[in-house]
C-alpha atoms as a PDB file:
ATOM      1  CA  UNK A   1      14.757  21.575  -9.263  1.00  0.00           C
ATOM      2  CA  UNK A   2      11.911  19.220 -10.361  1.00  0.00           C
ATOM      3  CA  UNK A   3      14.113  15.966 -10.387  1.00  0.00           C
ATOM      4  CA  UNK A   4      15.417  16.524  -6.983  1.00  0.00           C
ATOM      5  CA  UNK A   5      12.113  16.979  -5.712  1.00  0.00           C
ATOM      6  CA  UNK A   6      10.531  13.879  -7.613  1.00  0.00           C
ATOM      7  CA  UNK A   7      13.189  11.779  -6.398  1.00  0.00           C
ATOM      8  CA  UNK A   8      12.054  11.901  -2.964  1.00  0.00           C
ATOM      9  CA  UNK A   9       8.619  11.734  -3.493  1.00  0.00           C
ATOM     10  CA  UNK A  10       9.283   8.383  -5.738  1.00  0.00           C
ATOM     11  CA  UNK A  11      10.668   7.205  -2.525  1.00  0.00           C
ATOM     12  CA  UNK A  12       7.960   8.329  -0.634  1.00  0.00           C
ATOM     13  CA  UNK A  13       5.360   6.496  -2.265  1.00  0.00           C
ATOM     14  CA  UNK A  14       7.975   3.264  -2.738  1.00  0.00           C
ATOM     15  CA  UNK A  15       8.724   3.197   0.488  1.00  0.00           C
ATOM     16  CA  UNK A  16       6.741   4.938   2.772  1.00  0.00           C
ATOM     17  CA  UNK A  17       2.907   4.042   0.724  1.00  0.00           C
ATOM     18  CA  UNK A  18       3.981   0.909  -0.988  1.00  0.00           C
ATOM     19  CA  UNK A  19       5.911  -0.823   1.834  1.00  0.00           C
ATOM     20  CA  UNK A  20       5.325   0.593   5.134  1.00  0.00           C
ATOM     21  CA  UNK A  21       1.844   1.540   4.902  1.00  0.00           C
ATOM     22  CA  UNK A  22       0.834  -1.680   3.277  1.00  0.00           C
ATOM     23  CA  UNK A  23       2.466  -3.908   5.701  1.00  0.00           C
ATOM     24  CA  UNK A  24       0.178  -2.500   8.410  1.00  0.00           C
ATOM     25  CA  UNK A  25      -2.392  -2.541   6.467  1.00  0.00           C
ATOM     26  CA  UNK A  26      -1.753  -6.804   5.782  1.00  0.00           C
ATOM     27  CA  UNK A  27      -2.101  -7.489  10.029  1.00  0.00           C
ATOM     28  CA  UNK A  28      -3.975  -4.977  10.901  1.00  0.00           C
ATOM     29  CA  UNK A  29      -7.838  -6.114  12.096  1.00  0.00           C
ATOM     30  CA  UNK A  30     -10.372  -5.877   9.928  1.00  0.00           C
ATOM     31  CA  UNK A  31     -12.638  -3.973  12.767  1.00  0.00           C
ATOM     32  CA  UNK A  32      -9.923  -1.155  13.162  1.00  0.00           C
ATOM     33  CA  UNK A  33     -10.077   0.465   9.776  1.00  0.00           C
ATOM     34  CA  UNK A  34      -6.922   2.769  10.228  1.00  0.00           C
ATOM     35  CA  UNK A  35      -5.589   2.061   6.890  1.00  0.00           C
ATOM     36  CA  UNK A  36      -8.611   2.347   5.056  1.00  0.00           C
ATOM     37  CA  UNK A  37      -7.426   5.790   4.015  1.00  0.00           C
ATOM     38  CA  UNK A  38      -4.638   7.906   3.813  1.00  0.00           C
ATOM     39  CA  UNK A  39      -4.936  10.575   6.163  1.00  0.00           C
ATOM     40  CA  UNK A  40      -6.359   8.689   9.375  1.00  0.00           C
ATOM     41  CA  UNK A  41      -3.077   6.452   8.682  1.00  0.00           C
ATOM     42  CA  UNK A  42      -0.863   9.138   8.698  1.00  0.00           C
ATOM     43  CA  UNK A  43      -2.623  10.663  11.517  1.00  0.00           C
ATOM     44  CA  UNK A  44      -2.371   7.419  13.710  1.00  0.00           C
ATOM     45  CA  UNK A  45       1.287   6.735  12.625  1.00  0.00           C
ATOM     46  CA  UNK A  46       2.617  10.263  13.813  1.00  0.00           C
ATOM     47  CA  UNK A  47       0.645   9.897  16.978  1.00  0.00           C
ATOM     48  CA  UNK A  48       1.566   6.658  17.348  1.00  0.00           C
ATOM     49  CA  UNK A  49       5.339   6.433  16.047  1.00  0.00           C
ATOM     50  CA  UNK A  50       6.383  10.234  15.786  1.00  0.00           C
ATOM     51  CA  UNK A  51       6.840  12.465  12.867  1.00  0.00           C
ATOM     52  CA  UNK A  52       9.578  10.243  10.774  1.00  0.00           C
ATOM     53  CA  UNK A  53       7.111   7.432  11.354  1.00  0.00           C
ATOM     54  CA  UNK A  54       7.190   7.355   7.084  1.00  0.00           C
ATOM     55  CA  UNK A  55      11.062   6.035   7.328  1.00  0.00           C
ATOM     56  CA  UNK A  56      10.046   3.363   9.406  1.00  0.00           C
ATOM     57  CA  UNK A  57      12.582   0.312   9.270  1.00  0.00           C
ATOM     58  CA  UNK A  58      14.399   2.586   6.473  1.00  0.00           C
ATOM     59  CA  UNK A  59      17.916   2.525   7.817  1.00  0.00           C
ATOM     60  CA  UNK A  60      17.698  -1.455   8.691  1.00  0.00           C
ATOM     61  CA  UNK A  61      16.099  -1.914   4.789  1.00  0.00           C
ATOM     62  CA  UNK A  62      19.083   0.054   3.616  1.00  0.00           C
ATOM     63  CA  UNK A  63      21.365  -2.345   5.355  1.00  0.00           C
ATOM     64  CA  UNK A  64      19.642  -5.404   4.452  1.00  0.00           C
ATOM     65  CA  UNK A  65      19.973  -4.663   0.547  1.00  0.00           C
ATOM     66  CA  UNK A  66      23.743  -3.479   0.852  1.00  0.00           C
ATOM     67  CA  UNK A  67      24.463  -6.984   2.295  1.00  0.00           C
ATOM     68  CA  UNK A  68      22.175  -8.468  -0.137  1.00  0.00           C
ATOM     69  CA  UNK A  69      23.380  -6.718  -2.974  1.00  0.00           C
ATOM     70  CA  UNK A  70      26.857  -5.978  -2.750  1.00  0.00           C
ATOM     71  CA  UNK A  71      28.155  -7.937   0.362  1.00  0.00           C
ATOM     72  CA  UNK A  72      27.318 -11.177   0.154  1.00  0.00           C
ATOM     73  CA  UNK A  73      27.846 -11.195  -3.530  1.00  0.00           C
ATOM     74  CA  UNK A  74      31.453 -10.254  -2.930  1.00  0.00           C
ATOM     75  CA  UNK A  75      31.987 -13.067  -0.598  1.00  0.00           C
ATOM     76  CA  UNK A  76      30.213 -15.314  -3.204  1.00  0.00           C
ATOM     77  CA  UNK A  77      31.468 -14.384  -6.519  1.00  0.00           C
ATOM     78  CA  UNK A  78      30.391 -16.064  -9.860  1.00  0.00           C
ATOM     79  CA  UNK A  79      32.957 -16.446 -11.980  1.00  0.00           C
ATOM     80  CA  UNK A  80      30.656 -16.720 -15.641  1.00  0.00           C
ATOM     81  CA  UNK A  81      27.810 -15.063 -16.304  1.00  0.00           C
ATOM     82  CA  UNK A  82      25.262 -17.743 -16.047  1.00  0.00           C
ATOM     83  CA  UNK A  83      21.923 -16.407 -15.853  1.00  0.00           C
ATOM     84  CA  UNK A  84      20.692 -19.427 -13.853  1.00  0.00           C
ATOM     85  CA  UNK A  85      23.953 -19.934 -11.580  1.00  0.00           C
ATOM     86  CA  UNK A  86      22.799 -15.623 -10.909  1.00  0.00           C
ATOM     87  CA  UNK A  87      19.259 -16.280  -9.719  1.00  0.00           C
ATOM     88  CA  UNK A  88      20.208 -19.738  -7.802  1.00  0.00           C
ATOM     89  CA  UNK A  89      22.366 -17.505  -5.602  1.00  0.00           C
ATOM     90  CA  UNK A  90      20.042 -14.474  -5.451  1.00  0.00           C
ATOM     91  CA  UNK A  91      17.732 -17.351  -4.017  1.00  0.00           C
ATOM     92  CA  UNK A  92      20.137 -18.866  -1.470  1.00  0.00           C
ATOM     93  CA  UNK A  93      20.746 -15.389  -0.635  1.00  0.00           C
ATOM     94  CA  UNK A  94      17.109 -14.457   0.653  1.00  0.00           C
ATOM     95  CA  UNK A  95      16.701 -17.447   1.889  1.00  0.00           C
ATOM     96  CA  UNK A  96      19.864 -16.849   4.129  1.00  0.00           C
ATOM     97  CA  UNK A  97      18.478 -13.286   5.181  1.00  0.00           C
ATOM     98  CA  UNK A  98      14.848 -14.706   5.837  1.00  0.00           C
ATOM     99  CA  UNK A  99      14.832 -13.757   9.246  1.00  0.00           C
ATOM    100  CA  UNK A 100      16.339  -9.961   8.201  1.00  0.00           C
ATOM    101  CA  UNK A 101      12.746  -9.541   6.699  1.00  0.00           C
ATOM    102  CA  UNK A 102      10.821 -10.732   9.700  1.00  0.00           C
ATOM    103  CA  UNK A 103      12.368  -8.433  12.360  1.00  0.00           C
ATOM    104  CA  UNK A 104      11.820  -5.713   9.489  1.00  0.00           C
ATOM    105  CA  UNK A 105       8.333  -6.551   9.590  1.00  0.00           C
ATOM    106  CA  UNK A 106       8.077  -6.707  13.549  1.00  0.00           C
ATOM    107  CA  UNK A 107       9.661  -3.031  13.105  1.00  0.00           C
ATOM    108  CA  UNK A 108       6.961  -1.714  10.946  1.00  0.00           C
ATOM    109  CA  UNK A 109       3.890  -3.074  13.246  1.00  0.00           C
ATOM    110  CA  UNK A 110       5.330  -2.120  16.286  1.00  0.00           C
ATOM    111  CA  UNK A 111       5.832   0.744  18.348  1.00  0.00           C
ATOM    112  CA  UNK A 112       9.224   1.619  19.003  1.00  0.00           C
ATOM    113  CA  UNK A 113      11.030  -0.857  21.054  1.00  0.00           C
ATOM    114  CA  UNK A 114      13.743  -0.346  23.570  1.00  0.00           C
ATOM    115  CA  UNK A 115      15.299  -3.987  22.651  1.00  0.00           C
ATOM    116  CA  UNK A 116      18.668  -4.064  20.726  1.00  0.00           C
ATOM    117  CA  UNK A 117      17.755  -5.208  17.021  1.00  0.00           C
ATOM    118  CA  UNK A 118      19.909  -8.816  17.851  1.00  0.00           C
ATOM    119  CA  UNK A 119      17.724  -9.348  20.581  1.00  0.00           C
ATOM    120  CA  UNK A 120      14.450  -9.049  18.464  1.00  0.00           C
ATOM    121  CA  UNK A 121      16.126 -11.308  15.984  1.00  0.00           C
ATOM    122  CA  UNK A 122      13.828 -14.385  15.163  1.00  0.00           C
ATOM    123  CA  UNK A 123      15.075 -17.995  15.984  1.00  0.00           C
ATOM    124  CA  UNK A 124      15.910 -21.402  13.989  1.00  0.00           C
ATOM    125  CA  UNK A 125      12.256 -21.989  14.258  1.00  0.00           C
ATOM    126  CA  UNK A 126      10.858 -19.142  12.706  1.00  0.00           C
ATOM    127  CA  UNK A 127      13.385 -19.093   9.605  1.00  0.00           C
ATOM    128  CA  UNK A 128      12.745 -22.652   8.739  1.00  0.00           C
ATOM    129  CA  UNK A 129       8.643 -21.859   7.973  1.00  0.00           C
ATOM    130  CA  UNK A 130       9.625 -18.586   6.687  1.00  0.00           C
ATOM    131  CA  UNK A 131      11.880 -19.562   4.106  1.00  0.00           C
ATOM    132  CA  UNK A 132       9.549 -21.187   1.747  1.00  0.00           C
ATOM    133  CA  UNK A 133       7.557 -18.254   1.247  1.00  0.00           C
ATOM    134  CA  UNK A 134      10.445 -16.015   0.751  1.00  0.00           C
ATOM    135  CA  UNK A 135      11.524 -18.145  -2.247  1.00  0.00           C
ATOM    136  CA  UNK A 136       8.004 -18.637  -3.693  1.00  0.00           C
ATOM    137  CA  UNK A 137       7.630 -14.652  -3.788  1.00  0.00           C
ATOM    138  CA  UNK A 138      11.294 -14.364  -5.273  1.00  0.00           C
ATOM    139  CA  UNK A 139      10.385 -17.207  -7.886  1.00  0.00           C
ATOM    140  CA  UNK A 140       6.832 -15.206  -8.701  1.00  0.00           C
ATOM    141  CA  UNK A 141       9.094 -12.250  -9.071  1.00  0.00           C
ATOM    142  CA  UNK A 142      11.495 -13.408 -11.912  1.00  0.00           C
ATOM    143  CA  UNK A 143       8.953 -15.557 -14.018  1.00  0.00           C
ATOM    144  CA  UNK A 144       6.349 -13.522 -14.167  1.00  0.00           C
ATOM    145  CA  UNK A 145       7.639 -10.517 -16.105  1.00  0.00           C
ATOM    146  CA  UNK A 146       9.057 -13.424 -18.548  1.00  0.00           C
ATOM    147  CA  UNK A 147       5.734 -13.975 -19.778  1.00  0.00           C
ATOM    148  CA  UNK A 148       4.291 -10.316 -19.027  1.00  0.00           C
ATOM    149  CA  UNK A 149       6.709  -8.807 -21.621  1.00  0.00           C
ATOM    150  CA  UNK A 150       5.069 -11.636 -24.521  1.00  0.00           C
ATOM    151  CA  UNK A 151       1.983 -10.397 -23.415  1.00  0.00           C
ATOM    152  CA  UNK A 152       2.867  -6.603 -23.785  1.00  0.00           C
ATOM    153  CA  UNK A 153       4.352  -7.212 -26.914  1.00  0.00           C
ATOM    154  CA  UNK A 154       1.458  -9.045 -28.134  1.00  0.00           C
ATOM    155  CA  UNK A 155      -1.170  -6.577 -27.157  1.00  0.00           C
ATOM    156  CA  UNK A 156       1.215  -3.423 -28.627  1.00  0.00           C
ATOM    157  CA  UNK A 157       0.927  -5.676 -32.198  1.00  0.00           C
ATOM    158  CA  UNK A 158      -3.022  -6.376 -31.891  1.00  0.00           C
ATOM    159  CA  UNK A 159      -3.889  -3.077 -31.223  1.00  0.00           C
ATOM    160  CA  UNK A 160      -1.610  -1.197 -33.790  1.00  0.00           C
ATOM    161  CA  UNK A 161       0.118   0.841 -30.801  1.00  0.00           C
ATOM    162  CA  UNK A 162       3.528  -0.231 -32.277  1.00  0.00           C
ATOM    163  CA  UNK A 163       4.937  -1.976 -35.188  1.00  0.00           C
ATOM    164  CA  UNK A 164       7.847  -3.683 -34.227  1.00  0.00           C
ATOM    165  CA  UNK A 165       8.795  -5.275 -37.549  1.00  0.00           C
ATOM    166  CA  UNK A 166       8.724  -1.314 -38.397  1.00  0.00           C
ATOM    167  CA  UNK A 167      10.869   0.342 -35.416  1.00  0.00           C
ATOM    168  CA  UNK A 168      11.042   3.558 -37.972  1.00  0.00           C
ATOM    169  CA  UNK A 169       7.336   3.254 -38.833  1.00  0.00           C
ATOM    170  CA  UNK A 170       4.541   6.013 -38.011  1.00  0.00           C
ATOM    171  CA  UNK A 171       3.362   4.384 -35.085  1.00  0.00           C
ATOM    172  CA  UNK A 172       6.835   4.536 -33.022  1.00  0.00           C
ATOM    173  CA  UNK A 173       7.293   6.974 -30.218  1.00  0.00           C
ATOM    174  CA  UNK A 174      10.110   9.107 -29.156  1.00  0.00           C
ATOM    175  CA  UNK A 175      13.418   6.571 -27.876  1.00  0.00           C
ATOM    176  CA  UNK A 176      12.763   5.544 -24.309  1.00  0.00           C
ATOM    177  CA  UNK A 177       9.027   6.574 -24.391  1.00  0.00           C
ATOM    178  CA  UNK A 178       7.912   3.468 -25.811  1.00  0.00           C
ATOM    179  CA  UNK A 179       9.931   1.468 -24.254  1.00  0.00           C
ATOM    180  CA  UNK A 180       8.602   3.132 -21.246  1.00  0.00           C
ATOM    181  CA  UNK A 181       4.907   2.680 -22.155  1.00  0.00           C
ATOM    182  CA  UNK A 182       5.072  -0.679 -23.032  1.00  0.00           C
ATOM    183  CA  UNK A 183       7.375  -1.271 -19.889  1.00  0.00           C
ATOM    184  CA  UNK A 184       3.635  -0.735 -17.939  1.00  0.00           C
ATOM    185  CA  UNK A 185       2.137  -3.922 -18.596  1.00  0.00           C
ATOM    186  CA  UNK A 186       5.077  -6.270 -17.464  1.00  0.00           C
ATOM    187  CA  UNK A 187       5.247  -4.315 -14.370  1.00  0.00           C
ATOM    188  CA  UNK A 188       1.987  -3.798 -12.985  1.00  0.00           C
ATOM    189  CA  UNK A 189       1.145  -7.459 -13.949  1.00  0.00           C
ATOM    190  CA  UNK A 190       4.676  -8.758 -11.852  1.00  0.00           C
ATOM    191  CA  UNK A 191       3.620  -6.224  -9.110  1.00  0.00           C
ATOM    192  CA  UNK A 192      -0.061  -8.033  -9.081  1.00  0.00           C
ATOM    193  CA  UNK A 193       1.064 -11.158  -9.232  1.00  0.00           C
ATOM    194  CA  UNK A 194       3.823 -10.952  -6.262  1.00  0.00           C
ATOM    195  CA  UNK A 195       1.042  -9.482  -3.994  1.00  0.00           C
ATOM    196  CA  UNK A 196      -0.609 -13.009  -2.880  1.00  0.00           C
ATOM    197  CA  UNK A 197       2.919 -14.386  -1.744  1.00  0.00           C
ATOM    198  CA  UNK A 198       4.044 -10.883  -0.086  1.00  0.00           C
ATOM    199  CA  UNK A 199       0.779 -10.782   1.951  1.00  0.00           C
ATOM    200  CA  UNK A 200       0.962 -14.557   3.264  1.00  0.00           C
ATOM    201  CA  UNK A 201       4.829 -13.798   3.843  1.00  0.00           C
ATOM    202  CA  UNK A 202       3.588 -10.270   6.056  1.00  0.00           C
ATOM    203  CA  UNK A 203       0.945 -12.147   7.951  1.00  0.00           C
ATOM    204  CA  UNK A 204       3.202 -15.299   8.939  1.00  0.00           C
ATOM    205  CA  UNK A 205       5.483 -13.076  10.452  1.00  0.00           C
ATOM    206  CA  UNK A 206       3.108 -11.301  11.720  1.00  0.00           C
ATOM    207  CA  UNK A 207       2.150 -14.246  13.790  1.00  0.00           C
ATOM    208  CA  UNK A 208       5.639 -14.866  14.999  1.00  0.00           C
ATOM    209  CA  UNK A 209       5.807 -10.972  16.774  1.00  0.00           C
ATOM    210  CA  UNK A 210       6.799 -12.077  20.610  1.00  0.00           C
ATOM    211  CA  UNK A 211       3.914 -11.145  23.044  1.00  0.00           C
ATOM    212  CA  UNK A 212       5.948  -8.565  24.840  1.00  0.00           C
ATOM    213  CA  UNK A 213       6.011  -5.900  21.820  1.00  0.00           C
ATOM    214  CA  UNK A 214       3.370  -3.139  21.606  1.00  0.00           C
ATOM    215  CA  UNK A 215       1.523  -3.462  17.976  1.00  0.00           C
ATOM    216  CA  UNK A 216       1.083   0.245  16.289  1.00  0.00           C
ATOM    217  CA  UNK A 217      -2.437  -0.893  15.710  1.00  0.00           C
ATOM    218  CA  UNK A 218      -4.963  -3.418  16.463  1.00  0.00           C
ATOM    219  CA  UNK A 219      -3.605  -6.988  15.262  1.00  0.00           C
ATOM    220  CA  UNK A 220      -5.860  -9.209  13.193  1.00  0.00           C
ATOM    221  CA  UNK A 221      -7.065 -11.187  16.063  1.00  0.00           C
ATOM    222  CA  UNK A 222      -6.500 -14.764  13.581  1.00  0.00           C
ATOM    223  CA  UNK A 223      -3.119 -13.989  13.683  1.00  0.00           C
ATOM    224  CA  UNK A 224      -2.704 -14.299  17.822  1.00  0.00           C
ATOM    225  CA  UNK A 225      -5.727 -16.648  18.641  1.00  0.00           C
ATOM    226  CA  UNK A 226      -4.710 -19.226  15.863  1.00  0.00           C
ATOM    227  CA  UNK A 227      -1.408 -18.316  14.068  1.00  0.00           C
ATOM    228  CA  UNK A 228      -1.304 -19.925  11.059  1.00  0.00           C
ATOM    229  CA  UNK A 229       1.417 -22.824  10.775  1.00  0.00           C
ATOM    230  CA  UNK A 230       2.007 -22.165   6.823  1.00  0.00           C
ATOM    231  CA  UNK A 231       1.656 -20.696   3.741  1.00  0.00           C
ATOM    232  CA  UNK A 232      -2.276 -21.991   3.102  1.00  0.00           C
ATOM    233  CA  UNK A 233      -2.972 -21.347   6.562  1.00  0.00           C
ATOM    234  CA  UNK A 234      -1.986 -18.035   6.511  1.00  0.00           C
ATOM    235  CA  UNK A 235      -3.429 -17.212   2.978  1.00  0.00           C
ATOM    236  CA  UNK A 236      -7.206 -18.907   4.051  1.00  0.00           C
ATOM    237  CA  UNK A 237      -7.161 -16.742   6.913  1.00  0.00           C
ATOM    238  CA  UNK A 238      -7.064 -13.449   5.355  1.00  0.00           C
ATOM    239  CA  UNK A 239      -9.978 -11.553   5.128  1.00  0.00           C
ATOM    240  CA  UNK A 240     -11.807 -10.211   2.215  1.00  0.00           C
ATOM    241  CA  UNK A 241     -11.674  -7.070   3.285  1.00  0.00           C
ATOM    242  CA  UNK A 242      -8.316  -6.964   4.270  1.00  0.00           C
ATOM    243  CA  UNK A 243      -6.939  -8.178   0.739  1.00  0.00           C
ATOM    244  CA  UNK A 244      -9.014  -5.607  -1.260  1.00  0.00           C
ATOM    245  CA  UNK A 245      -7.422  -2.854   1.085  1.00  0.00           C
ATOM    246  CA  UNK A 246      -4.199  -4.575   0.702  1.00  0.00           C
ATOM    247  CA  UNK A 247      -4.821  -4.375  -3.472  1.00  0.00           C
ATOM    248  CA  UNK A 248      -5.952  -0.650  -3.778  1.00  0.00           C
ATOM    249  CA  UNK A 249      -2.908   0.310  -1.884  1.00  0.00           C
ATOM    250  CA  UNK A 250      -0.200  -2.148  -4.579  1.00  0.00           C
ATOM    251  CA  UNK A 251      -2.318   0.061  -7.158  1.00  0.00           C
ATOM    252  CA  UNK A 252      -2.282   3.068  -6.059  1.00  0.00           C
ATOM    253  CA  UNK A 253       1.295   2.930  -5.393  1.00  0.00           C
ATOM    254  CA  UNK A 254       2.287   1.790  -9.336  1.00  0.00           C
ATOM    255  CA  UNK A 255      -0.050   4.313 -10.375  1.00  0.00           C
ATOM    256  CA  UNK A 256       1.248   7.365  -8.615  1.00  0.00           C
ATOM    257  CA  UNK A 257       4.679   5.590  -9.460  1.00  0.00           C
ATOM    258  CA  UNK A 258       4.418   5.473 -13.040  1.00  0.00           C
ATOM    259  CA  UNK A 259       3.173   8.977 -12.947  1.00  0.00           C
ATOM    260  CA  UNK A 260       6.523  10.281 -11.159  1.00  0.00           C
ATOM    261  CA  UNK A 261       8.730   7.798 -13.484  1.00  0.00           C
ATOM    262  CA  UNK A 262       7.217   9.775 -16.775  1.00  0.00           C
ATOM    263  CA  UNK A 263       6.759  12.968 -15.160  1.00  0.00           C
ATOM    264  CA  UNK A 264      10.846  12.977 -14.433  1.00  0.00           C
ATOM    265  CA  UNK A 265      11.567  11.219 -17.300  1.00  0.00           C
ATOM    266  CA  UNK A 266      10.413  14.389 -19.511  1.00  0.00           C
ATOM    267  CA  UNK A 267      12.200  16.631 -17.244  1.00  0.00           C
ATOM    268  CA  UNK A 268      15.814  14.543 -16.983  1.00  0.00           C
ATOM    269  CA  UNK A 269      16.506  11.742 -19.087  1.00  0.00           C
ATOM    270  CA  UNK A 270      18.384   9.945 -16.381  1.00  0.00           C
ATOM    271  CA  UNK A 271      16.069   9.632 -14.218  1.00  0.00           C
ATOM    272  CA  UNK A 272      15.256   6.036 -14.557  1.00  0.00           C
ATOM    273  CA  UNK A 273      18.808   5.679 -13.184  1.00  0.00           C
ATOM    274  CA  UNK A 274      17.389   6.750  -9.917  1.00  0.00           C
ATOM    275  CA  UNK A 275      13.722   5.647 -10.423  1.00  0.00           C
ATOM    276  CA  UNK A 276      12.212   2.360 -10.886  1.00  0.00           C
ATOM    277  CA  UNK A 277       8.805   1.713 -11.873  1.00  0.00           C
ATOM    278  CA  UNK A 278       8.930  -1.775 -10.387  1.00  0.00           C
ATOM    279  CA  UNK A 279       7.758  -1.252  -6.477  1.00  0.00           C
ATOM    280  CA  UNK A 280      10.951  -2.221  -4.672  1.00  0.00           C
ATOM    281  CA  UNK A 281      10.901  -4.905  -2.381  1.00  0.00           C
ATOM    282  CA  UNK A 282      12.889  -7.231  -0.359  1.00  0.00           C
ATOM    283  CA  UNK A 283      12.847 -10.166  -3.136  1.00  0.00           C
ATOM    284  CA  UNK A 284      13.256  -7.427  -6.022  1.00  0.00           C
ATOM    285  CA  UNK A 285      15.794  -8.721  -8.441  1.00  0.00           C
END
């Protein structure tokens, strides 16, 4: 039974700590302090939003990555397998949902609405300063662990933790195991490194919420009294504060992550089939 219960814990902290949590964390002001720990969050969020408040904008994120991942692909085949041609759609592909991640935002900070969802739909206007960032944060995403894996590899050689031109050699753990281990470095590093774009992505959307919705906590007030036009605007107006909350939470979540992937991976060798160590994301490809 202990794979079927990590599974949804995994998800849990994925979804629920890594996405949900964090996102209100990104607006929220920096005189409110909700977020700045676990249980006064959780206590605001199921006064505040109910007692499912942790599957938040769960049903609408399951729809956006079935037409991400399978639908739109379908009506857009590629007929080699061109590794470029694969990423060039993935691209055109967020930036063609931009506006999908924006109402999911405005779902997260909000209480809930009595709107339809195509009624809180964002405009032309919104999607065309959205867009950049989107692409930025999906270009961080797949270069990043490029050069993350060199560095892994590097550091497993320097320190003697592997020998790779010796895969049967002393130093080499048990089949996935190192893979696994050495799998750390690449991943925390691409989480890290995604975080700057994600959190100027968060906040400019943030900015776009229309006046009539009721925020699930106190909004940054730079985000209403001067919402910032683009990417540097709304990066220079985060505060220091906020990011370093923002950071504990990206780390906390791959820790505890990495901790459940190993954890089920002694118990059920599959499990990576259903658990990532990556945080999933919108732009996660």
């Amino acid at each position: 039974m202990l794979p079927e219960a990590l599974i949804p814990l995994w998800w849990l902290v994925q979804y629920s700590y890594a996405m949900v949590i964090q996102t209100i964390a990104v607006v929220e002001s920096p005189q409110s302090g909700i977020t700045d720990s676990l249980r006064t969050t959780i206590h605001h969020l199921r006064a505040t939003a109910g007692p499912l408040f942790w599957l938040r904008g769960f049903l609408f994120f399951i729809i956006y990555d079935f037409t991400w991942s399978a639908l739109l692909p379908a009506l857009l085949p590629i007929t080699d397998s061109s590794s470029w041609k694969g990423h060039l759609r993935s691209f055109l592909f967020l930036a063609f949902l931009a506006n999908l991640q924006v109402l999911w935002v405005h779902i997260i900070i909000t209480k809930p609405s009595a709107k339809y969802t195509h009624q809180r739909l964002p405009g032309l206007r919104c999607w065309i300063r959205i867009v950049p960032i989107i692409v930025l944060e999906a270009v961080t995403h797949w270069l990043v662990p490029l050069y993350a894996t060199d560095l892994a590899i590097y550091l497993s050689n320097l320190s003697g933790f592997t020998d790779l031109h010796d895969p049967e050699g002393v130093h080499t753990l048990r089949g996935g195991y190192k893979l696994g281990i050495l799998g750390l470095i690449p991943c925390f590093v691409t989480c890290m490194a995604v975080l700057p774009a994600r959190t100027t992505f968060i906040r400019m959307a943030a900015s776009m919420l229309p006046d009539d919705d009721e925020l699930i906590v106190p909004l940054d007030p730079r985000l209403r009294q001067n919402p910032p036009p683009g990417i540097l605007d709304a990066w220079n107006s985060l505060p220091d504060g906020t990011w370093a909350r923002v950071w504990k939470i990206q780390a906390r979540a791959y820790i505890m992550s990495a901790g459940i992937f190993f954890l089920g991976k002694m118990v059920y060798q599959d499990f990576h089939r259903v658990a990532m160590i990556p945080l999933i994301w919108f732009n996660d490809f």
